[in-house]
Every structure is written in structure tokens, then in C-alpha cells.
PDB file of N, CA and C in Angstrom:
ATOM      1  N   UNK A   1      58.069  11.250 -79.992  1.00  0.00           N
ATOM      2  CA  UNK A   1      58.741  12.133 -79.073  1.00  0.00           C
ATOM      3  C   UNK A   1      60.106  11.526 -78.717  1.00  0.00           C
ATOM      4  N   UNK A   2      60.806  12.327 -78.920  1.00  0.00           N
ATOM      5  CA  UNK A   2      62.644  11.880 -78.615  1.00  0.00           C
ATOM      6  C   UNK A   2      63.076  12.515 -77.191  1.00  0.00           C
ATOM      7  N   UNK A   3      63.451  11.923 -76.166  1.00  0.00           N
ATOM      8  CA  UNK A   3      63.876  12.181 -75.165  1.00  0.00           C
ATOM      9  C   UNK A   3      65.293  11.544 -74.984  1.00  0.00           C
ATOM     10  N   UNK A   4      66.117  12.508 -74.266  1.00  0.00           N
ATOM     11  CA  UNK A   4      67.715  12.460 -74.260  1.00  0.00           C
ATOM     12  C   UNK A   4      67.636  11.475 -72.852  1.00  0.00           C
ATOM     13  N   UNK A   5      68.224  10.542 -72.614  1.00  0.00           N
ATOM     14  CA  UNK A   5      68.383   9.782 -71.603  1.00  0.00           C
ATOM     15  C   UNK A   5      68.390   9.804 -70.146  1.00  0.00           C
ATOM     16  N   UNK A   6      69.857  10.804 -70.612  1.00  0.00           N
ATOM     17  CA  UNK A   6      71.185  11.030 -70.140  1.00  0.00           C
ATOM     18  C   UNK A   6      70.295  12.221 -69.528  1.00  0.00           C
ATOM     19  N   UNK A   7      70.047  13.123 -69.767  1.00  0.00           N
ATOM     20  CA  UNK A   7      69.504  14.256 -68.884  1.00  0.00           C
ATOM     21  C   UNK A   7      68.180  13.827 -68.550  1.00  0.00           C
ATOM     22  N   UNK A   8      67.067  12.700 -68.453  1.00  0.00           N
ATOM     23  CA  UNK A   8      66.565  12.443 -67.271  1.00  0.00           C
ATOM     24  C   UNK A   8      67.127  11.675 -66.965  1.00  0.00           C
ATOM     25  N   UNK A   9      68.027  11.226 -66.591  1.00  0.00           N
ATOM     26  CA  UNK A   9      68.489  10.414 -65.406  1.00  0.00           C
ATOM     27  C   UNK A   9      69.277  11.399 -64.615  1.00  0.00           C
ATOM     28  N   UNK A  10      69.669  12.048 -64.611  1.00  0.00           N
ATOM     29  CA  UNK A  10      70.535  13.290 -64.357  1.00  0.00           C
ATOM     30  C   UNK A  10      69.316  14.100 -63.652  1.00  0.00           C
ATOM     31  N   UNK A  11      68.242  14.358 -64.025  1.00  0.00           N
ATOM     32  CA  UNK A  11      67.152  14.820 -63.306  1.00  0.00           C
ATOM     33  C   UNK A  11      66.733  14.092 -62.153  1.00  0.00           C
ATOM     34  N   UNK A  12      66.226  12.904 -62.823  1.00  0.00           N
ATOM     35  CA  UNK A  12      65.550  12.087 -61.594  1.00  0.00           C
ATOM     36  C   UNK A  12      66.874  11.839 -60.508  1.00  0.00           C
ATOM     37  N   UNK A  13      67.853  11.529 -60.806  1.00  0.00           N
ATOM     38  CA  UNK A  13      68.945  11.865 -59.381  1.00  0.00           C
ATOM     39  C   UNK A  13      69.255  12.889 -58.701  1.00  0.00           C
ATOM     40  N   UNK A  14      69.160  14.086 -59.318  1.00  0.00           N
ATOM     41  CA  UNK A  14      68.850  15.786 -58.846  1.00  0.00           C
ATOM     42  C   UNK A  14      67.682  15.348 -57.539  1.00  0.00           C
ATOM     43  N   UNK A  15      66.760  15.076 -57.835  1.00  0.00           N
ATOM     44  CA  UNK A  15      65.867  14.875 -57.562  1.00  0.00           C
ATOM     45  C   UNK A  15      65.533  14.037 -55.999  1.00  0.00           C
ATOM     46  N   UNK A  16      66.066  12.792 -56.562  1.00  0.00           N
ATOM     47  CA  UNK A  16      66.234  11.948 -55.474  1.00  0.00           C
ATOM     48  C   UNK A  16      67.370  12.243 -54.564  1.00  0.00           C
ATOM     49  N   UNK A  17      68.096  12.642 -54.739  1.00  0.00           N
ATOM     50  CA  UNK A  17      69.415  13.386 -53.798  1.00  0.00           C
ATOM     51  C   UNK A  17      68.896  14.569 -52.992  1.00  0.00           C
ATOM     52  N   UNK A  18      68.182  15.187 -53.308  1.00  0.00           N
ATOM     53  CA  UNK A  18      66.977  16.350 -52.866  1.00  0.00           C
ATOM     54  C   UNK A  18      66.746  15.828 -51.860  1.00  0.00           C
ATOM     55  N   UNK A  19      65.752  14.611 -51.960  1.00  0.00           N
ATOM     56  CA  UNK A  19      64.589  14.203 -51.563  1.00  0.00           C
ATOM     57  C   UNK A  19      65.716  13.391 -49.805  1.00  0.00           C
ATOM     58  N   UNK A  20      67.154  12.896 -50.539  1.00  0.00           N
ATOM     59  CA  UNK A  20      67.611  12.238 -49.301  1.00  0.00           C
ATOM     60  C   UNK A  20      68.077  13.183 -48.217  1.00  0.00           C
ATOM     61  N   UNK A  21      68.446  14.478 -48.754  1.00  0.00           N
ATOM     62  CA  UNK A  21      69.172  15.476 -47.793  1.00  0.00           C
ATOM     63  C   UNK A  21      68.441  15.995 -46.823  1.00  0.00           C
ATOM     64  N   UNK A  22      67.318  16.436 -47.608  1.00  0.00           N
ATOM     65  CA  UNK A  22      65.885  16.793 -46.650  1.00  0.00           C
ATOM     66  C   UNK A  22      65.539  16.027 -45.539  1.00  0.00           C
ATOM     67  N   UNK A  23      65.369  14.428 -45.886  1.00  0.00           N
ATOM     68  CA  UNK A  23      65.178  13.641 -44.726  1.00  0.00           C
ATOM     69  C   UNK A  23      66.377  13.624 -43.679  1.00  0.00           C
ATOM     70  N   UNK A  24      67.435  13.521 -43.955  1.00  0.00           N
ATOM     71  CA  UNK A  24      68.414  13.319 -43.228  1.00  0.00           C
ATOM     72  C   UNK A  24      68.587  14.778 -42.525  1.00  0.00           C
ATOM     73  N   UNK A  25      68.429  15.715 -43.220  1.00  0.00           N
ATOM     74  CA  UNK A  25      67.915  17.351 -42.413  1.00  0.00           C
ATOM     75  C   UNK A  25      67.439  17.105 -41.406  1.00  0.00           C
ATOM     76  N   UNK A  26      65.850  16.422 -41.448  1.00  0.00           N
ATOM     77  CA  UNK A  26      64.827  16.522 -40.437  1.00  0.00           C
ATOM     78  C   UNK A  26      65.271  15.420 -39.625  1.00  0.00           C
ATOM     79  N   UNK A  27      66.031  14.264 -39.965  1.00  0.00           N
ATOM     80  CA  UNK A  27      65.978  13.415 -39.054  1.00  0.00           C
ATOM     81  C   UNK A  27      67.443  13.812 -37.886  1.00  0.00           C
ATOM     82  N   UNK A  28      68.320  14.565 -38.435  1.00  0.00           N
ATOM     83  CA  UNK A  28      69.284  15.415 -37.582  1.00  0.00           C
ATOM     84  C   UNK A  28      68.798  16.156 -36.515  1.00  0.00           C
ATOM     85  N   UNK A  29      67.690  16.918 -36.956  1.00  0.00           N
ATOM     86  CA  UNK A  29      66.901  18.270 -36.114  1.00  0.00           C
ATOM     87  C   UNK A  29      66.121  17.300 -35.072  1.00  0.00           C
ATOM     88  N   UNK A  30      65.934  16.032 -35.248  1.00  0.00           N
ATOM     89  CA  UNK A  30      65.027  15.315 -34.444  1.00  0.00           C
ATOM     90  C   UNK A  30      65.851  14.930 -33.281  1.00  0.00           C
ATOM     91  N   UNK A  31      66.901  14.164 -33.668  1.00  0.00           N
ATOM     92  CA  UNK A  31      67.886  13.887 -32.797  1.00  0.00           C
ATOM     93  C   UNK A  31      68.387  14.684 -32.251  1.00  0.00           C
ATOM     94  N   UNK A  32      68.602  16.107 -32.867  1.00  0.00           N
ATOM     95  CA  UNK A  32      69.359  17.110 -31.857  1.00  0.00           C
ATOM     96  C   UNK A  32      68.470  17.677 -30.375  1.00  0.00           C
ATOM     97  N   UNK A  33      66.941  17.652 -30.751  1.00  0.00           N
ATOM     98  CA  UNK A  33      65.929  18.158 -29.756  1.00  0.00           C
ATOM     99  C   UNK A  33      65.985  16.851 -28.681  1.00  0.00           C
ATOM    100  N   UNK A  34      66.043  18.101 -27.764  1.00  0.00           N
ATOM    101  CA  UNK A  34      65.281  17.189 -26.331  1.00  0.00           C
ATOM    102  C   UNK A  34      64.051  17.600 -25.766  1.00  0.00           C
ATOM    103  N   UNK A  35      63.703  16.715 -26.173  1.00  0.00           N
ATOM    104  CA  UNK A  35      62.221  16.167 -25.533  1.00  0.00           C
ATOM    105  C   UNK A  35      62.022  15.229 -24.629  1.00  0.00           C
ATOM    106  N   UNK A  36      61.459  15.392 -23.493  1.00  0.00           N
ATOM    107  CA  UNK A  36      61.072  13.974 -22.853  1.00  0.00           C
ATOM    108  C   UNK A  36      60.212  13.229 -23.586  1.00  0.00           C
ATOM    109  N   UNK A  37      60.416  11.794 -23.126  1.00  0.00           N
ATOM    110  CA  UNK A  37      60.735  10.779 -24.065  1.00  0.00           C
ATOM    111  C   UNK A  37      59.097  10.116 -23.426  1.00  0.00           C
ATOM    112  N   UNK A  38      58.505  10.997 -22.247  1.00  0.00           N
ATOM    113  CA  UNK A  38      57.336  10.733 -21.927  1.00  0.00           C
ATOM    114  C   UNK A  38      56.014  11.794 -22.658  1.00  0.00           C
ATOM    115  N   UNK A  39      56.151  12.714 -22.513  1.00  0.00           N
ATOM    116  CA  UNK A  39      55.391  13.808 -22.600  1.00  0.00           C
ATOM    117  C   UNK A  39      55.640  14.548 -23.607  1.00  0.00           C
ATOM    118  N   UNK A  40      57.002  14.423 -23.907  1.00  0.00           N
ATOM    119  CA  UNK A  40      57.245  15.107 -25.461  1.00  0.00           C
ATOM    120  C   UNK A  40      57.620  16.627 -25.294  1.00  0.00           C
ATOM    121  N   UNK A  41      57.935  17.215 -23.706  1.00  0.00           N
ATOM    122  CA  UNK A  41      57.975  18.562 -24.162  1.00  0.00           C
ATOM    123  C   UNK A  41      59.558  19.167 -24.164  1.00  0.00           C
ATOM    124  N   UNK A  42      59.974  20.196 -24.447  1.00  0.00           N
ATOM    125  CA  UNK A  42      61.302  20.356 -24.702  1.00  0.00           C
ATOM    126  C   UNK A  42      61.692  21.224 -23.937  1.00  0.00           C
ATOM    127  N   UNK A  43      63.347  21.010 -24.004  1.00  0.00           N
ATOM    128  CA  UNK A  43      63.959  21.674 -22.807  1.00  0.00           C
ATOM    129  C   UNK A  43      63.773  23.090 -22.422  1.00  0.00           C
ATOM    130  N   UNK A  44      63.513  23.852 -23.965  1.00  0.00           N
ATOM    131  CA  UNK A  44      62.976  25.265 -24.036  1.00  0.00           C
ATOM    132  C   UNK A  44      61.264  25.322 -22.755  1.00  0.00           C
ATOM    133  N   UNK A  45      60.718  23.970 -22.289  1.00  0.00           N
ATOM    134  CA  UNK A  45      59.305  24.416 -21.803  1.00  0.00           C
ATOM    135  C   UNK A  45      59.578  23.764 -20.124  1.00  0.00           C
ATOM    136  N   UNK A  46      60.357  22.803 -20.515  1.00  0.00           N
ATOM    137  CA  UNK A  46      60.545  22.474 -19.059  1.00  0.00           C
ATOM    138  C   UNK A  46      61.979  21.188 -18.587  1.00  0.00           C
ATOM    139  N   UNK A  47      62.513  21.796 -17.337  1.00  0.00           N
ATOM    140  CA  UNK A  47      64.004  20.991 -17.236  1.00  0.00           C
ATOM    141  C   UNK A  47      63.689  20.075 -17.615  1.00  0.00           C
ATOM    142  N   UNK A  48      64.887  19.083 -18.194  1.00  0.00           N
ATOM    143  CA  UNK A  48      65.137  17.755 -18.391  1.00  0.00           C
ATOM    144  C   UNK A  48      65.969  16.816 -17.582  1.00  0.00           C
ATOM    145  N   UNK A  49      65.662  15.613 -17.808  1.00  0.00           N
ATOM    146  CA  UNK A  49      66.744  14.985 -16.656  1.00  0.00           C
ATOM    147  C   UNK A  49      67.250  13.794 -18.238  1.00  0.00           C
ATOM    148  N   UNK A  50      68.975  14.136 -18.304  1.00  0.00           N
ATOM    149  CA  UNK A  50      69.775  13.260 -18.871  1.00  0.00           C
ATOM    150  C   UNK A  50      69.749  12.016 -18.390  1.00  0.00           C
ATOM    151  N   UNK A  51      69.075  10.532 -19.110  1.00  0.00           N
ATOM    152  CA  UNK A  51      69.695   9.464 -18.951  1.00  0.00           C
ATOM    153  C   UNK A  51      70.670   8.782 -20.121  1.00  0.00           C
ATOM    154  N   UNK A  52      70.774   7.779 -19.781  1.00  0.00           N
ATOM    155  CA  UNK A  52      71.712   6.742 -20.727  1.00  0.00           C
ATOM    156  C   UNK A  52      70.908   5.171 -21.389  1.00  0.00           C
ATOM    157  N   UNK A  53      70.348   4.726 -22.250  1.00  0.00           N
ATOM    158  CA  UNK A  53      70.371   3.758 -22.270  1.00  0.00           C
ATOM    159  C   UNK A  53      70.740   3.354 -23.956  1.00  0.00           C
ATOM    160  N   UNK A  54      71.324   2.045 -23.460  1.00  0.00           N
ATOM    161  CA  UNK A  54      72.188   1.208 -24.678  1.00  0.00           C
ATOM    162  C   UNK A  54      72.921   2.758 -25.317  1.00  0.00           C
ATOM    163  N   UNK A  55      73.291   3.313 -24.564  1.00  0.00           N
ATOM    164  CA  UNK A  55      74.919   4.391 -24.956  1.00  0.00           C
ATOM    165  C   UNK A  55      73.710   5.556 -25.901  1.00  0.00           C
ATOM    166  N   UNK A  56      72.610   5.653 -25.583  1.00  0.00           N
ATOM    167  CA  UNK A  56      71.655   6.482 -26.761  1.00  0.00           C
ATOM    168  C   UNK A  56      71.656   7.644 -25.528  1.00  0.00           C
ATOM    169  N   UNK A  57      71.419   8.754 -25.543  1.00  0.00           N
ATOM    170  CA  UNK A  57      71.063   9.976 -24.078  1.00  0.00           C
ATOM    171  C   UNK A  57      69.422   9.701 -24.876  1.00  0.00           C
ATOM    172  N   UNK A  58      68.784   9.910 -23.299  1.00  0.00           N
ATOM    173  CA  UNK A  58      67.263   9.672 -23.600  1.00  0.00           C
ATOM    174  C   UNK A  58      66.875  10.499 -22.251  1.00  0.00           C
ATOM    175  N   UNK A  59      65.678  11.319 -22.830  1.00  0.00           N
ATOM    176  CA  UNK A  59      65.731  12.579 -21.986  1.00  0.00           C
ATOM    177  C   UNK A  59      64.189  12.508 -21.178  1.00  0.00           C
ATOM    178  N   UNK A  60      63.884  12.775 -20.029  1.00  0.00           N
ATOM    179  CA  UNK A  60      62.697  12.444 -19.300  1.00  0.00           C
ATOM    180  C   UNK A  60      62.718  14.090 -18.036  1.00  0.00           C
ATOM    181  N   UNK A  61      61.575  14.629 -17.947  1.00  0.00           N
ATOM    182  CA  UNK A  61      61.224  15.504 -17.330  1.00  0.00           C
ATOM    183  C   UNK A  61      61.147  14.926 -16.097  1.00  0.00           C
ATOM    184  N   UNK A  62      61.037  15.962 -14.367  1.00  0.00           N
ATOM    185  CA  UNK A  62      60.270  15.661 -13.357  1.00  0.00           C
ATOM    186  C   UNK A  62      59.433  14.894 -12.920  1.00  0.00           C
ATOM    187  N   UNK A  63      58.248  15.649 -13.573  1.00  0.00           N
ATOM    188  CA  UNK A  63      57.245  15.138 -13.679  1.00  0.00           C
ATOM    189  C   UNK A  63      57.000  13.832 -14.122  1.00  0.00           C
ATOM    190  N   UNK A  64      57.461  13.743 -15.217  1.00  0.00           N
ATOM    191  CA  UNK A  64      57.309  11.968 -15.765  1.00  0.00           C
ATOM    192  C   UNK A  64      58.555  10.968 -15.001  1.00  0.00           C
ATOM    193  N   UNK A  65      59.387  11.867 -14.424  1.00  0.00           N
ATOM    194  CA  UNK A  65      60.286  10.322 -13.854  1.00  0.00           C
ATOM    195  C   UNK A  65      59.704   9.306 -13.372  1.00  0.00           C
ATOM    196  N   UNK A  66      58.646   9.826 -12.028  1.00  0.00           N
ATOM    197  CA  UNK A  66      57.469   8.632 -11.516  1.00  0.00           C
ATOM    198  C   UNK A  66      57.502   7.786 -12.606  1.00  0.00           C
ATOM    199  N   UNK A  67      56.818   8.074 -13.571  1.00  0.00           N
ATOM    200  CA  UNK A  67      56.463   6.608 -14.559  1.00  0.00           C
ATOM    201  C   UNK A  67      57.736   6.034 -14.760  1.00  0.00           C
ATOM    202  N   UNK A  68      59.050   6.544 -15.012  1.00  0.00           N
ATOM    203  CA  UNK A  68      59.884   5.993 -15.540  1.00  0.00           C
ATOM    204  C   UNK A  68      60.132   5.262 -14.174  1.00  0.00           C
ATOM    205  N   UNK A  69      60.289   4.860 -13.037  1.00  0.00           N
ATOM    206  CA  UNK A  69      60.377   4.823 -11.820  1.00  0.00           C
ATOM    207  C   UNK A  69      59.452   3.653 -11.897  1.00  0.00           C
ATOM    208  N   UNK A  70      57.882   4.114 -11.620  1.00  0.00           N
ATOM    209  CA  UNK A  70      56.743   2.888 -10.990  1.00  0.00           C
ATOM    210  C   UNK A  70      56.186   2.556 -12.242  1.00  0.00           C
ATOM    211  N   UNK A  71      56.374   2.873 -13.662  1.00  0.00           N
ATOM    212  CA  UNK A  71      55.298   2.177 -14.583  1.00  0.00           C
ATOM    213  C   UNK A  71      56.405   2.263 -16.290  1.00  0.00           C
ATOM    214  N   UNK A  72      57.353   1.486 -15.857  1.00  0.00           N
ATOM    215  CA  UNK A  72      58.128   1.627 -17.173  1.00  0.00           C
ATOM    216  C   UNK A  72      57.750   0.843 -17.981  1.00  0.00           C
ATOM    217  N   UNK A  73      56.796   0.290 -18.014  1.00  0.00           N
ATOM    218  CA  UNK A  73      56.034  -0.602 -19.200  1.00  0.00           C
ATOM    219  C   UNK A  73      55.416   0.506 -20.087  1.00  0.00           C
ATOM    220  N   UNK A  74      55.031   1.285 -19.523  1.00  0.00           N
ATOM    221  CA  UNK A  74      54.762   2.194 -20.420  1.00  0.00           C
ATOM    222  C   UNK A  74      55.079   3.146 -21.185  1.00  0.00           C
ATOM    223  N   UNK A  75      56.837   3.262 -20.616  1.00  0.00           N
ATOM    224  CA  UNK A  75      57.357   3.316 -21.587  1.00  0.00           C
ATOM    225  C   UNK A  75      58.587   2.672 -22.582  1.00  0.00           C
ATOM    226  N   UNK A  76      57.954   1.403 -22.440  1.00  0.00           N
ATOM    227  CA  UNK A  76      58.635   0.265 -23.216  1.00  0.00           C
ATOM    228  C   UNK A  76      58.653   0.271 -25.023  1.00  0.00           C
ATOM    229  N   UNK A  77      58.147   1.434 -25.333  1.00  0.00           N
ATOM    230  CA  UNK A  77      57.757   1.460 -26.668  1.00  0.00           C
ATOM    231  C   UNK A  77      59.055   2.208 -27.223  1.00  0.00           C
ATOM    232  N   UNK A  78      59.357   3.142 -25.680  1.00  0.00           N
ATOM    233  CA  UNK A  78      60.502   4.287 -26.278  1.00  0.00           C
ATOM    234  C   UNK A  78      61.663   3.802 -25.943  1.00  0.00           C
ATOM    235  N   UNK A  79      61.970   2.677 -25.084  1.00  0.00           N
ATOM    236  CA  UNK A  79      63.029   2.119 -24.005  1.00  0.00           C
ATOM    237  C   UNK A  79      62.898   0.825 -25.229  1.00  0.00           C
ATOM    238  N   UNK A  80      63.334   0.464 -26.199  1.00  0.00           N
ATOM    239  CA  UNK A  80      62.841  -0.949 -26.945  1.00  0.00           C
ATOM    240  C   UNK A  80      64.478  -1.768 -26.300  1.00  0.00           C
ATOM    241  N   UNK A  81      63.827  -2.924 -25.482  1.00  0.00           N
ATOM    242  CA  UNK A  81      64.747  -4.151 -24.961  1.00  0.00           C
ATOM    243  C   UNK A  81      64.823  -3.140 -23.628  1.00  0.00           C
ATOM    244  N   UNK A  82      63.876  -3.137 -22.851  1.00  0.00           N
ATOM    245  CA  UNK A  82      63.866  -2.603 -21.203  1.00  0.00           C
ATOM    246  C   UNK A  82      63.448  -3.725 -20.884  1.00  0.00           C
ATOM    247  N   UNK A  83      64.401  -4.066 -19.179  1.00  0.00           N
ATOM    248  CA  UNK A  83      63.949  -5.313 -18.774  1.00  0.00           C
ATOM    249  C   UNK A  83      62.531  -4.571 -18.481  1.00  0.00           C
ATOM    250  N   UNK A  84      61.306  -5.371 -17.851  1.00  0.00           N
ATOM    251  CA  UNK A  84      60.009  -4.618 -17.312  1.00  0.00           C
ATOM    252  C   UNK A  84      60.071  -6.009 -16.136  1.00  0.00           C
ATOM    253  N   UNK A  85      60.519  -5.926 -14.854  1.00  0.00           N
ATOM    254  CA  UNK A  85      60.506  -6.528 -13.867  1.00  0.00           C
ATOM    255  C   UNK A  85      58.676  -7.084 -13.643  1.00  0.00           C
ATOM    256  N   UNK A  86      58.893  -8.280 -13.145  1.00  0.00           N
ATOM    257  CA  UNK A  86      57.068  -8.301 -12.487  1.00  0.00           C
ATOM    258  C   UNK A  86      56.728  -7.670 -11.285  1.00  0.00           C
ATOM    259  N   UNK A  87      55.467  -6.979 -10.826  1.00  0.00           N
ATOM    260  CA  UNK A  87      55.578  -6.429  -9.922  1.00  0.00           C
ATOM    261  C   UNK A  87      55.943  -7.731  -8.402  1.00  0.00           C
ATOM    262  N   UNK A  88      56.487  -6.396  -7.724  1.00  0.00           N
ATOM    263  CA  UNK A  88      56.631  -6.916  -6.952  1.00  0.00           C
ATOM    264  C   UNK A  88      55.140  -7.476  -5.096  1.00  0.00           C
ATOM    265  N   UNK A  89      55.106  -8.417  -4.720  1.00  0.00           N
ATOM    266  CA  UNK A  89      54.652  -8.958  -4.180  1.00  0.00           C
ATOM    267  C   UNK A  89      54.594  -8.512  -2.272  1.00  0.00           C
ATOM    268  N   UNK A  90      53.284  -7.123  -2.117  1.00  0.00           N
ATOM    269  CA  UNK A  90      53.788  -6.744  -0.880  1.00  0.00           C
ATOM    270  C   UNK A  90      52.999  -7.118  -0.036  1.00  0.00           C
TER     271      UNK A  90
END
């Protein structure tokens, strides 16, 4: 069997160029949604409250501010390099 090179490689880069646009598609559409960054729901279901950290906008509902407030360890996964103070001593 004789196969031309030059046109699969020309394929398999068709291909893989596909495969990068798509991701970079979805990973655009990800970044463009706001979601709180606790609960996950979006601005279409319920207000958001705009913050800032390390210059990124990171978006947190009402409802979840409390945690962001009294239990930000928990969300230290989404906050990566948050100081997490020790509690304090009352």
C-alpha cells in the first residue's frame, strides 16, 4: 500500500487545528460566564457580586458571600494563594 505523505500530514494538522480551536472555543465561553465561584450559578439565575483577585474578576453571589467572609478556606481551591488567616481567639 502506497500512501502520499504530504497529504496525511496535511490531514492530521486539519485535524489537530480542529481539535485546538474547539478547546480554545469552550475555554473562551467559560471565561466569559459568570458564575459564582461558590455555588456555580449564573448571573442569568441570580445577582452577582464583582470581586478582584490577583487582577482576575471572580464572581460570588449573596448568599455565598458569608463563606467568602467567615469560611474562605473553603474556598481556597478557587482563590489559589488566599491568605486563610487563623481563627481568631474570642
Amino acid at each position: 500500500m502506497i500512501y502520499d505523505l504530504g497529504l496525511m500530514v496535511s490531514i492530521r494538522a486539519s485535524v489537530l487545528l480542529a481539535r485546538i480551536e474547539t478547546t480554545i472555543g469552550k475555554t473562551m465561553n467559560k471565561q466569559n460566564e459568570k458564575v459564582c465561584m461558590n455555588c456555580n450559578r449564573t448571573d442569568e439565575q441570580i445577582p452577582l457580586i464583582t470581586l478582584s483577585f490577583k487582577s482576575a474578576p471572580k464572581y460570588i453571589c449573596a448568599q455565598c458571600f458569608p463563606v467568602l467572609i467567615h469560611k474562605i478556606h473553603l474556598l481556597a481551591d478557587k482563590l489559589p494563594g488566599v491568605e486563610i488567616a487563623p481563627p481568631a481567639d474570642h
